[in-house]
Each structure stands twice: as C-alpha cells, then as structure tokens.
C-alpha atoms as a PDB file:
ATOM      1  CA  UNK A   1      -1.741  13.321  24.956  1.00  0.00           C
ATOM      2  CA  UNK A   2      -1.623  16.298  23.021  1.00  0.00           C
ATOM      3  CA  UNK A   3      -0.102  15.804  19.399  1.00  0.00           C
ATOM      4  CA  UNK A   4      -1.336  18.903  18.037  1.00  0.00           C
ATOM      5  CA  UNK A   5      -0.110  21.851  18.769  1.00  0.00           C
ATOM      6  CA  UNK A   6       3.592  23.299  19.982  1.00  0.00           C
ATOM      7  CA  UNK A   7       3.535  26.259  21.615  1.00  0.00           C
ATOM      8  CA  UNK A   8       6.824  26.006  23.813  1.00  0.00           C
ATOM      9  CA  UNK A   9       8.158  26.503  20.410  1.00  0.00           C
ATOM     10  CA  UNK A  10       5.720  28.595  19.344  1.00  0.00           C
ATOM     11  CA  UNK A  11       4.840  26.232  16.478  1.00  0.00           C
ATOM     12  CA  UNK A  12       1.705  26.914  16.233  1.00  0.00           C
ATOM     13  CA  UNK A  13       0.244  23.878  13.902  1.00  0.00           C
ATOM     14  CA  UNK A  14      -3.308  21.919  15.036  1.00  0.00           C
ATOM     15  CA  UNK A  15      -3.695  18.288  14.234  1.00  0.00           C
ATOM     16  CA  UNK A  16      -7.181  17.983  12.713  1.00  0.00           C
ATOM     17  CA  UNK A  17      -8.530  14.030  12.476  1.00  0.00           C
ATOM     18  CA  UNK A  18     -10.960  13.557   9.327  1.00  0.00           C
ATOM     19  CA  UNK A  19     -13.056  10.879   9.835  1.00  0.00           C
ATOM     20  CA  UNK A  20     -16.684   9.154   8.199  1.00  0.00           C
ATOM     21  CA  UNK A  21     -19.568  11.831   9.224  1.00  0.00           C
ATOM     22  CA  UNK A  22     -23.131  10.917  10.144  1.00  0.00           C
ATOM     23  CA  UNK A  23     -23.637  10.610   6.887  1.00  0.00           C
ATOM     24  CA  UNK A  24     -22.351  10.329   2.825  1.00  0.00           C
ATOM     25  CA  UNK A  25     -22.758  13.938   2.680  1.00  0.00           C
ATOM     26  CA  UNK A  26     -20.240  15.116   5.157  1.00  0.00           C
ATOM     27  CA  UNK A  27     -16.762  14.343   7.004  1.00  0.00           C
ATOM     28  CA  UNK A  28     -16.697  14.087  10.851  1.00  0.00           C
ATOM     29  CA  UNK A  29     -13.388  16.384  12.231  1.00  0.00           C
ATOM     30  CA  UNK A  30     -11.965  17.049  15.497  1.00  0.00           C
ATOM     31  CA  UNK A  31      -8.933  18.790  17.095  1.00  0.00           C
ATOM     32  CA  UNK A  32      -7.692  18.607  20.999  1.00  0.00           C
ATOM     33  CA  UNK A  33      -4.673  20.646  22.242  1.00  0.00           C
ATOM     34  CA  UNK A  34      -3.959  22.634  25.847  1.00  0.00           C
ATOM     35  CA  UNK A  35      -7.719  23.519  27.205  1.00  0.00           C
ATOM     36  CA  UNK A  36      -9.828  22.188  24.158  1.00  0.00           C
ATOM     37  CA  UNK A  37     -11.452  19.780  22.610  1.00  0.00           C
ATOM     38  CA  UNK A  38     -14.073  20.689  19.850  1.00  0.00           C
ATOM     39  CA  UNK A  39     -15.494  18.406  16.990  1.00  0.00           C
ATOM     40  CA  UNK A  40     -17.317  19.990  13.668  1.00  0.00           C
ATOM     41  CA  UNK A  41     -18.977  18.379  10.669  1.00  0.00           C
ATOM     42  CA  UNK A  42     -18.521  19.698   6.717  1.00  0.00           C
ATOM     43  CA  UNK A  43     -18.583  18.649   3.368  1.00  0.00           C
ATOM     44  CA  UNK A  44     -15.101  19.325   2.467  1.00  0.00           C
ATOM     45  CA  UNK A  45     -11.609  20.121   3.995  1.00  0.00           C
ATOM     46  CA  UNK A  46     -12.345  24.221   3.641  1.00  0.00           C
ATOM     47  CA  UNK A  47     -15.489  23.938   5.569  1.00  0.00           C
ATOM     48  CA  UNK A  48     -13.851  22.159   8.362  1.00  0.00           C
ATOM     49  CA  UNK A  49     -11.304  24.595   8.119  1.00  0.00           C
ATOM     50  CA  UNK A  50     -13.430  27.172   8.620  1.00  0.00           C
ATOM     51  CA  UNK A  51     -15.495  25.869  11.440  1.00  0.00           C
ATOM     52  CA  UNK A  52     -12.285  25.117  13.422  1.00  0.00           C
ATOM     53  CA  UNK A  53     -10.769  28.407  13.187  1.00  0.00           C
ATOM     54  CA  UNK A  54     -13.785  29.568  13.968  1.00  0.00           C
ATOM     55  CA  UNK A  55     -14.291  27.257  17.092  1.00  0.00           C
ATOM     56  CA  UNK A  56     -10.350  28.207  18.402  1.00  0.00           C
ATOM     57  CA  UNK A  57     -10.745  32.293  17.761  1.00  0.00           C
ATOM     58  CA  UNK A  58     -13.784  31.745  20.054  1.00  0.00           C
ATOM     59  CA  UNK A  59     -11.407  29.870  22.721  1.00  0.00           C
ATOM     60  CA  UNK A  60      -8.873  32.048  22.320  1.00  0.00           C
ATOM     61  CA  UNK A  61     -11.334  34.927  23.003  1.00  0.00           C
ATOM     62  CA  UNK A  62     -13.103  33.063  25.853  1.00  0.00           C
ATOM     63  CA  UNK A  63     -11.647  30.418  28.370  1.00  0.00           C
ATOM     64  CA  UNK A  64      -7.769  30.362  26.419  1.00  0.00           C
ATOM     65  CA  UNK A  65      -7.282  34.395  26.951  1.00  0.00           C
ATOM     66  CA  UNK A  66      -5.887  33.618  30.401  1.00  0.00           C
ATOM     67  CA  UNK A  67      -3.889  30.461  29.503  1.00  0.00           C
ATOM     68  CA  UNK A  68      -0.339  30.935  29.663  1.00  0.00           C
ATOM     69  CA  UNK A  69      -0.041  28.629  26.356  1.00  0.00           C
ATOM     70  CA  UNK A  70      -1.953  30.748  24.492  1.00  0.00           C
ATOM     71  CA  UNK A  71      -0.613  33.965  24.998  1.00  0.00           C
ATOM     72  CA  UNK A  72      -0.028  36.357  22.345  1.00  0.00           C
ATOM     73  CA  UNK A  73      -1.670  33.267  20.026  1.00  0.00           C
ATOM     74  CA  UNK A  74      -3.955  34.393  17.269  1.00  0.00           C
ATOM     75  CA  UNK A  75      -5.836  31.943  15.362  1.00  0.00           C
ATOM     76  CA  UNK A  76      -4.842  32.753  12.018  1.00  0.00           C
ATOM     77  CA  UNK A  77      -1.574  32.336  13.213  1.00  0.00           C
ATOM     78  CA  UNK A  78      -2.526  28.728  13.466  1.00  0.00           C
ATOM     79  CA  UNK A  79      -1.775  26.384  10.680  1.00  0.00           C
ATOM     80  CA  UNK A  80      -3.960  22.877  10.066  1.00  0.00           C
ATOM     81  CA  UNK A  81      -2.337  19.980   9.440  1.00  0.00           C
ATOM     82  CA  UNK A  82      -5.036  17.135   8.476  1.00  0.00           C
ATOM     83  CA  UNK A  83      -5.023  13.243   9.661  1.00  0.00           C
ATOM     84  CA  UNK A  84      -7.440  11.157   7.730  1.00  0.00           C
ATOM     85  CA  UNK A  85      -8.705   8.021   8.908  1.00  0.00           C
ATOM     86  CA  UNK A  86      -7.979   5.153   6.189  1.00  0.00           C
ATOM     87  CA  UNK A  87     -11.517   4.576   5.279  1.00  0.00           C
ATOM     88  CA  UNK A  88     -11.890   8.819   4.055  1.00  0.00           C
ATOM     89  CA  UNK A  89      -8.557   8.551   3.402  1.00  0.00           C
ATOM     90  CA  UNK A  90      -9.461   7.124  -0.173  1.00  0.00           C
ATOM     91  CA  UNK A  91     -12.980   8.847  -0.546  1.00  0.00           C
ATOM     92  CA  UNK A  92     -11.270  12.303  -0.396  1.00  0.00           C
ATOM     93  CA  UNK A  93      -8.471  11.368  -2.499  1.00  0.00           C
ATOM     94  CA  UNK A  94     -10.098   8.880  -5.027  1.00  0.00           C
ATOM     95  CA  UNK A  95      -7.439   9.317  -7.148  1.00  0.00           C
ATOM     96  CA  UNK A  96      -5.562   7.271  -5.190  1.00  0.00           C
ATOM     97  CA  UNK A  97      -5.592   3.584  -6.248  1.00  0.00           C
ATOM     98  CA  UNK A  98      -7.025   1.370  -3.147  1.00  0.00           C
ATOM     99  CA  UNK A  99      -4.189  -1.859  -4.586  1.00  0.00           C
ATOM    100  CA  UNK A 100      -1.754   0.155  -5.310  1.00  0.00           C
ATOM    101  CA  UNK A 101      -1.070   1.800  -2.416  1.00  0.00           C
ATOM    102  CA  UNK A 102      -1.998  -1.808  -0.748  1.00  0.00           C
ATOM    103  CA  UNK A 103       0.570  -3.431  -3.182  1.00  0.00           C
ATOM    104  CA  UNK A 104       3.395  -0.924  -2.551  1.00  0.00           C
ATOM    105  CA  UNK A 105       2.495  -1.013   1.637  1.00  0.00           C
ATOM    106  CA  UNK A 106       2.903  -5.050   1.417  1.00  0.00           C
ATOM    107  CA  UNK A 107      -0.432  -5.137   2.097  1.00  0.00           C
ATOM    108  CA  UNK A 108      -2.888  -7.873   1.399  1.00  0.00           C
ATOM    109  CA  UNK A 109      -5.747  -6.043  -1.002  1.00  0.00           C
ATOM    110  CA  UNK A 110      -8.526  -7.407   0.303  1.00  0.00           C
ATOM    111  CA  UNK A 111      -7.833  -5.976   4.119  1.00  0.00           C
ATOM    112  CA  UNK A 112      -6.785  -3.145   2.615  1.00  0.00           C
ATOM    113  CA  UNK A 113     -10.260  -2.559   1.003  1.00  0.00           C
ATOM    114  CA  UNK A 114     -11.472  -3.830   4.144  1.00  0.00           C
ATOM    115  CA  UNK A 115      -9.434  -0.571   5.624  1.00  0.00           C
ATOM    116  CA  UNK A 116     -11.062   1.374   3.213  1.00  0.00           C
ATOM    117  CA  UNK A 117     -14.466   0.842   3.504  1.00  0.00           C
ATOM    118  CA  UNK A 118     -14.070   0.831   7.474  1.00  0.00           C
ATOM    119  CA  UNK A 119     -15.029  -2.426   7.943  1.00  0.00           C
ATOM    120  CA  UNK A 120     -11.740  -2.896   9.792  1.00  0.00           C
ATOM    121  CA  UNK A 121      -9.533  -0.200  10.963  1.00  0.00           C
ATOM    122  CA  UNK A 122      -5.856  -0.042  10.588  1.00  0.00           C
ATOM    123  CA  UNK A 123      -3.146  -0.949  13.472  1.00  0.00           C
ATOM    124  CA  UNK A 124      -0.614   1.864  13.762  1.00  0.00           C
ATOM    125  CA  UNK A 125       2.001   0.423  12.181  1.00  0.00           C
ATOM    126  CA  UNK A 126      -0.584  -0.789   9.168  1.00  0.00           C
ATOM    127  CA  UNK A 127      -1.658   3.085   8.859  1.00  0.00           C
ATOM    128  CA  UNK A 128       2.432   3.820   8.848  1.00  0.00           C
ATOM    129  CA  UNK A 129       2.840   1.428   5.633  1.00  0.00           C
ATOM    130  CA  UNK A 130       0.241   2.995   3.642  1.00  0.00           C
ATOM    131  CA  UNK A 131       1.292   6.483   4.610  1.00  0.00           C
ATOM    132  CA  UNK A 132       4.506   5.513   3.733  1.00  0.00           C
ATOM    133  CA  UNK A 133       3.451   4.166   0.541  1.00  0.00           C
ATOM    134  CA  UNK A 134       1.202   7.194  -0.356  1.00  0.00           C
ATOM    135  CA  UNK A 135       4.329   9.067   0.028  1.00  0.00           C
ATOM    136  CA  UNK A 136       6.396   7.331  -1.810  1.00  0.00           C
ATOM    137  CA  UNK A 137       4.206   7.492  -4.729  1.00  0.00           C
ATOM    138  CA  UNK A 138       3.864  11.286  -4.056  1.00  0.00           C
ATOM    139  CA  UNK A 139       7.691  11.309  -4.398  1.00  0.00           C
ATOM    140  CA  UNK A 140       7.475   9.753  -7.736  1.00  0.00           C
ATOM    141  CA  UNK A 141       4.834  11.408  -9.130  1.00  0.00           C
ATOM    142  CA  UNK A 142       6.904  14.713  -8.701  1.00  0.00           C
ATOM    143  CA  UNK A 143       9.405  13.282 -10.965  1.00  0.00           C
ATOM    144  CA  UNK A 144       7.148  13.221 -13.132  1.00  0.00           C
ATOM    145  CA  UNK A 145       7.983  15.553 -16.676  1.00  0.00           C
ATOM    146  CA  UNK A 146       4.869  15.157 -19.010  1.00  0.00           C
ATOM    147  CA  UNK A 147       6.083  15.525 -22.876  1.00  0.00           C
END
C-alpha cells in the first residue's frame, strides 16, 4: 500500500516515517512509493531530508527513468511530508507536554508515557487522538496574541 506519493494527480508529496534510530544520536527514516523503498539514518529532520532526496534523484536517474509514474518527475519537485512515530514524536518536539496532549486525547497518562518512551506503541485510532489533540492545541496556540 502506497500512502506516499500521488502521481495520477501529479501530487508529488513523499510520506517519510521518523522513527527511534540505532541509537540516542540519530532518527531512523524511511519512504516507499511506486518502485522504491529506501531507509536513511540522521540527526535531524534536514539531514533526512537530504539523504532522501538524495536517495530518489538517484532512482529517478536509475531504475524510475523508465517508469511511467515517474515521468517528467524531478526530485525537487517532490515535497516531504513527515510521520513520526509516538515515541520521537515527543523527543523532536519536547515542547510538547507528554499529559497534556494525553489529557486533551482522553488518554490515560501513564500509557501515554508508556507511548512515549516506546515501551508500547499506539493502536491507530490511539495515534488519531493524540494527533488530533496536537492539532487542536496547534489551533489554539495560533490564537494566540502576546501583549
């Protein structure tokens, strides 16, 4: 199942999943649509940025020039659009309160710290609360007017 990438409608945006790395120094990434499947490592969202564009101009170069789906395709026409696993989730964006977002999902804070620290990993329609609830709080905070 491809969720990534549009190109009947020429929308040409990748799906890239963040997840833990090997280690605490970097994030685990990977990206699938028609003909590929390629997984990088980097510290930050940039540097996984980087090494995936890099990763699809190579396809696109190699074994995607004769794809029908990826003609005329050039990968900085492609756009990233980033999925985090819960547990990075809050280590990339520690600003974002682990109970708060569990008290506004109607989650329990315990599992969700469980969530967090990937001791347990969300069900889909767990993972659609808190996204829910981290945009709702997005919502409000751009109401904000600071006096």
């Amino acid at each position: 199942m491809f969720n990534t990438l549009n190109i009947t409608r020429m929308e040409k945006h990748i799906v890239i999943v963040i997840e833990k790395g090997a280690d605490d120094t970097e994030l685990g990434a990977t990206m699938e649509a028609p003909g590929f499947f390629y997984a990088t490592v980097g510290a930050n969202e940039e540097e996984i940025t980087n090494n995936m564009r890099m990763l699809l101009a190579d396809f696109l170069k190699h074994e995607g020039k004769d794809m029908a789906e990826w003609q005329g395709v050039t990968a900085e026409q492609v756009t990233f659009n980033f999925e985090y696993d819960v547990a990075v989730l809050f280590e990339v964006f520690d600003a974002i309160k682990i109970n708060s977002i569990a008290k506004l999902a109607g989650i329990n804070q315990a599992l969700m710290r469980q969530y967090a620290s990937g001791v347990k990993n969300p069900s889909k329609q767990q993972a659609k609360k808190i996204e829910a609830a981290i945009r709702q709080l997005g919502e409000r905070l751009m109401q904000i007017t600071v006096a």
